[in-house]
N, C-alpha and C. Protein backbone atom coordinates (compact mmCIF):
# COMPACT_ATOMS: atom_id res chain seq x y z
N UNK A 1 2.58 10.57 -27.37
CA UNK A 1 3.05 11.24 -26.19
C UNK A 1 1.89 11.61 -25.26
N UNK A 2 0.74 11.57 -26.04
CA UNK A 2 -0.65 11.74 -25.04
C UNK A 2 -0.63 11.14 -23.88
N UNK A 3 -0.77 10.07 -24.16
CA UNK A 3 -1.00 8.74 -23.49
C UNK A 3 0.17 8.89 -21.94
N UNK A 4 1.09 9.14 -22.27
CA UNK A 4 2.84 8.80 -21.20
C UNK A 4 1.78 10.42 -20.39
N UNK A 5 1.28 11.51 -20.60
CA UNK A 5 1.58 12.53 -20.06
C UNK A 5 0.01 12.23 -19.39
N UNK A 6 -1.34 11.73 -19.73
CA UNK A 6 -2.68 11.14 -19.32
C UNK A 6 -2.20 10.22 -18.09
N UNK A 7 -0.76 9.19 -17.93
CA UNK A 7 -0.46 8.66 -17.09
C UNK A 7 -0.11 9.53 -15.78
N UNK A 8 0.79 10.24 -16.40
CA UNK A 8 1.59 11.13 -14.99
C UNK A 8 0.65 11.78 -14.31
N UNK A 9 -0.56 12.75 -15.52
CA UNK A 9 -1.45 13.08 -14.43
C UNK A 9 -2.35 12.28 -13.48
N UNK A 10 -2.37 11.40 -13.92
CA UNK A 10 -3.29 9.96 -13.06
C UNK A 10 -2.44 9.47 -12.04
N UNK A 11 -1.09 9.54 -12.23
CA UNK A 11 -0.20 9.06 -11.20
C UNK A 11 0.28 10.09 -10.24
N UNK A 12 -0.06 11.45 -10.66
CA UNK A 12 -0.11 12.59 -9.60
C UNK A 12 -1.10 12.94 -8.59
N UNK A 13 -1.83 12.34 -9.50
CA UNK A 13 -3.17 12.47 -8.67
C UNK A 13 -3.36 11.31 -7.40
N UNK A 14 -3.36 10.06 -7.87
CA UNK A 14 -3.01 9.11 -6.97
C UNK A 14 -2.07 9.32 -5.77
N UNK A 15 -0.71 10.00 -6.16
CA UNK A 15 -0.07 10.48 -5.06
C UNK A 15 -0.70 11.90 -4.52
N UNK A 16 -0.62 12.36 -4.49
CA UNK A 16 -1.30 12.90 -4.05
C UNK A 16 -2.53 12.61 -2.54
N UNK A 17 -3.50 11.40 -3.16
CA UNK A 17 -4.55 11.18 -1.96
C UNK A 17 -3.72 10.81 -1.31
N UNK A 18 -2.43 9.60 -1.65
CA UNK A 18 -1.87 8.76 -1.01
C UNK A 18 -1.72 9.93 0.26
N UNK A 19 -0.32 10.67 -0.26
CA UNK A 19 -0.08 11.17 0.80
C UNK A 19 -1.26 12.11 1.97
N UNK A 20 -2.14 12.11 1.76
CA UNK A 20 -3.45 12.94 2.48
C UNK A 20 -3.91 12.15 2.91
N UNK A 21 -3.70 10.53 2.53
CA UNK A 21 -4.19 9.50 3.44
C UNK A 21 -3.03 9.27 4.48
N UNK A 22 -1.72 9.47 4.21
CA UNK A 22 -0.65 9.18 5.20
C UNK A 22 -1.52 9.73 7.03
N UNK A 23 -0.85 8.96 7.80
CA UNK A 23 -1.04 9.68 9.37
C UNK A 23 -0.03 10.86 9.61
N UNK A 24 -0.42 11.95 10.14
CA UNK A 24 0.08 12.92 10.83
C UNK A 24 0.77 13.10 11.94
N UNK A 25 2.24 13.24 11.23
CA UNK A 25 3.00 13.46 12.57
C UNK A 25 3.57 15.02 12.62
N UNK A 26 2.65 16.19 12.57
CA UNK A 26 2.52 17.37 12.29
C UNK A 26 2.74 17.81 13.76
N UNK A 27 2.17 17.14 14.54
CA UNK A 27 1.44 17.56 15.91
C UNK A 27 3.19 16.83 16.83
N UNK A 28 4.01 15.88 16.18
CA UNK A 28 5.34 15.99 17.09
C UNK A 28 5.90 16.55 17.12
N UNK A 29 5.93 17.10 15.33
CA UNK A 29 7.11 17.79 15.28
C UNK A 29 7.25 19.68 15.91
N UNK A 30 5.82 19.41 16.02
CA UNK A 30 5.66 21.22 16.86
C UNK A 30 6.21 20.72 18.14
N UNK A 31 5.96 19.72 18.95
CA UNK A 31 6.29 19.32 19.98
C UNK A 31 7.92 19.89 20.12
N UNK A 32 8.76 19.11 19.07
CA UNK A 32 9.91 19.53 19.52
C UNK A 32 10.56 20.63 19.29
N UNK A 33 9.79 21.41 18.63
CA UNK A 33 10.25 22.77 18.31
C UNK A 33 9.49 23.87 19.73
N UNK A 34 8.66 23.15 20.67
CA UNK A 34 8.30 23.55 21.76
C UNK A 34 9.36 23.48 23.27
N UNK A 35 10.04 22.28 22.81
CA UNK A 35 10.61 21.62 23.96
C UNK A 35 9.92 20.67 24.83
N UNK A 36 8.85 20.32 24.10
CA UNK A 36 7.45 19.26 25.07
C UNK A 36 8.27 18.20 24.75
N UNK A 37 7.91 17.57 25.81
CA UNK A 37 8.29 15.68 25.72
C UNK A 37 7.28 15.63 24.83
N UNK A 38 8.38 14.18 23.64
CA UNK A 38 7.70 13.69 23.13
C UNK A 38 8.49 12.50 22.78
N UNK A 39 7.17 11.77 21.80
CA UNK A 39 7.99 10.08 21.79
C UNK A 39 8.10 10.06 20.28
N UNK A 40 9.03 11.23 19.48
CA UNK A 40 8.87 10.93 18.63
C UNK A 40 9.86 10.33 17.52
N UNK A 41 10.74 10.22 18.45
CA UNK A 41 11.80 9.53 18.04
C UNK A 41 11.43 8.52 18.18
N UNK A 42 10.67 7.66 19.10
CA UNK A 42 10.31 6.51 19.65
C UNK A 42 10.39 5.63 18.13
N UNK A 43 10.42 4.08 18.30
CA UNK A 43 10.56 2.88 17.58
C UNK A 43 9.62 2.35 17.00
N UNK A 44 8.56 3.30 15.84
CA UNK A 44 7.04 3.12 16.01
C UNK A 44 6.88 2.32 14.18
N UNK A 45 6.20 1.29 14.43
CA UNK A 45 6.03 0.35 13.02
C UNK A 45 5.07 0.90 12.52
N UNK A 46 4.70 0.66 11.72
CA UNK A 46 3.64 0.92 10.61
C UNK A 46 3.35 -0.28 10.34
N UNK A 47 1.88 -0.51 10.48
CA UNK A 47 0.88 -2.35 10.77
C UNK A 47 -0.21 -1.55 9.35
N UNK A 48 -0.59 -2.87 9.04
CA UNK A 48 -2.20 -2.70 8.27
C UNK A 48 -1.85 -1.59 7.30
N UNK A 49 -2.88 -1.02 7.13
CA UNK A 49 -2.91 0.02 6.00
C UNK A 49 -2.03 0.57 5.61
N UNK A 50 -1.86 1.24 6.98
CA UNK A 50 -1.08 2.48 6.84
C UNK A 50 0.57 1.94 6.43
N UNK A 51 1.04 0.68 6.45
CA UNK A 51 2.13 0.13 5.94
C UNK A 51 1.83 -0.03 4.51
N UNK A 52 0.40 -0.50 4.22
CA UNK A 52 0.19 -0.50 2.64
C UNK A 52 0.41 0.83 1.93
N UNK A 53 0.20 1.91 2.61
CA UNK A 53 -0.30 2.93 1.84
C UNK A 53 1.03 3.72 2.08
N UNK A 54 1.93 3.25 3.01
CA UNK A 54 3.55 3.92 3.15
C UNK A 54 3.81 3.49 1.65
N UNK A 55 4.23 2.22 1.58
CA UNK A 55 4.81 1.69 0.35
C UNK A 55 4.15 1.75 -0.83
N UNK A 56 3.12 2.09 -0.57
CA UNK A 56 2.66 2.58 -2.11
C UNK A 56 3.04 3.54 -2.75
N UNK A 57 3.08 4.69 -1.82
CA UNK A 57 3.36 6.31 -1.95
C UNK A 57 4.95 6.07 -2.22
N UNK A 58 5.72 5.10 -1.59
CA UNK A 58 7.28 4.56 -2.27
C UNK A 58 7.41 4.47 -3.60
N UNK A 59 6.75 3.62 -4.24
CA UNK A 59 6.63 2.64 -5.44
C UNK A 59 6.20 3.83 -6.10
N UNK A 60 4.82 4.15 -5.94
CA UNK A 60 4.75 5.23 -7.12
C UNK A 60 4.96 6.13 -7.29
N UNK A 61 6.06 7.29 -6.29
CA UNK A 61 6.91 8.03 -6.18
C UNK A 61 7.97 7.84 -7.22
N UNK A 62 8.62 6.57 -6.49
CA UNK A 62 9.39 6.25 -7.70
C UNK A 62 9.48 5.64 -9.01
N UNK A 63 7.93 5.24 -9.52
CA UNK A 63 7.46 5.14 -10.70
C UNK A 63 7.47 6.74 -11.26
N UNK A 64 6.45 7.46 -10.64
CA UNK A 64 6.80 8.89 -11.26
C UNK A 64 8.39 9.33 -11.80
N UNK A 65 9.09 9.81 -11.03
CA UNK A 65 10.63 10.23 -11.05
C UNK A 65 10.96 9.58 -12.37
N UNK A 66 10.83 8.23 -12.23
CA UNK A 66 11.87 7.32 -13.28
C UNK A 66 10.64 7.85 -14.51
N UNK A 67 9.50 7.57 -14.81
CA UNK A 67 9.08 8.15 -15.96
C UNK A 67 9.44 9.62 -16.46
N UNK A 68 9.68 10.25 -15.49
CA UNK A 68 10.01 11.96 -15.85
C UNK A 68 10.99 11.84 -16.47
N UNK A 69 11.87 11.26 -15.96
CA UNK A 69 13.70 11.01 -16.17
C UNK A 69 13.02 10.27 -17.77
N UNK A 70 12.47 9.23 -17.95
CA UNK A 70 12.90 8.60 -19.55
C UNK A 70 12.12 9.71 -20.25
N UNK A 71 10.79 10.35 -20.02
CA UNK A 71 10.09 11.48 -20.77
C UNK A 71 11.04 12.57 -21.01
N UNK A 72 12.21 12.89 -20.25
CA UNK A 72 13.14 14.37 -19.88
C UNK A 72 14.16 13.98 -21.46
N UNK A 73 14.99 12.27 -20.79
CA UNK A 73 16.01 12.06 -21.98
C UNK A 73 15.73 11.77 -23.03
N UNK A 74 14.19 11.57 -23.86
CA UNK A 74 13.53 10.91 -24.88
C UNK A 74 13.45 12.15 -25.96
């Protein structure tokens, strides 16, 4: 059981940077709680990295969860 719980913390940790590497959309959402125009609804892709590092933070999000869940029913 070492080993499964040495993972999660390695896989917490990983999420973790992930998300601190994500871009900041901190600065719209004050916007609309201001009433400032903003484009933040706007139609905006995610190119290069920052698409790598979306879907990573996906994947091993939901690698985490699903290990908790078989560690929870085991």
């Amino acid at each position: 059981m070492e080993i499964v719980e040495i993972c999660l913390i390695v896989l917490c940790i990983i999420l973790i940077i992930l998300v601190l590497l994500q871009s900041s959309k901190a600065g719209d959402a004050g916007a609309i709680m201001t009433g400032a125009e903003s484009d933040l609804f706007k139609n905006r892709k995610e190119r290069g990295s920052e698409l790598v590092i979306s879907r990573l933070t996906l994947i091993l999000g939901l690698v985490f969860v699903l290990t908790c869940f078989i560690i929870t029913f085991i």
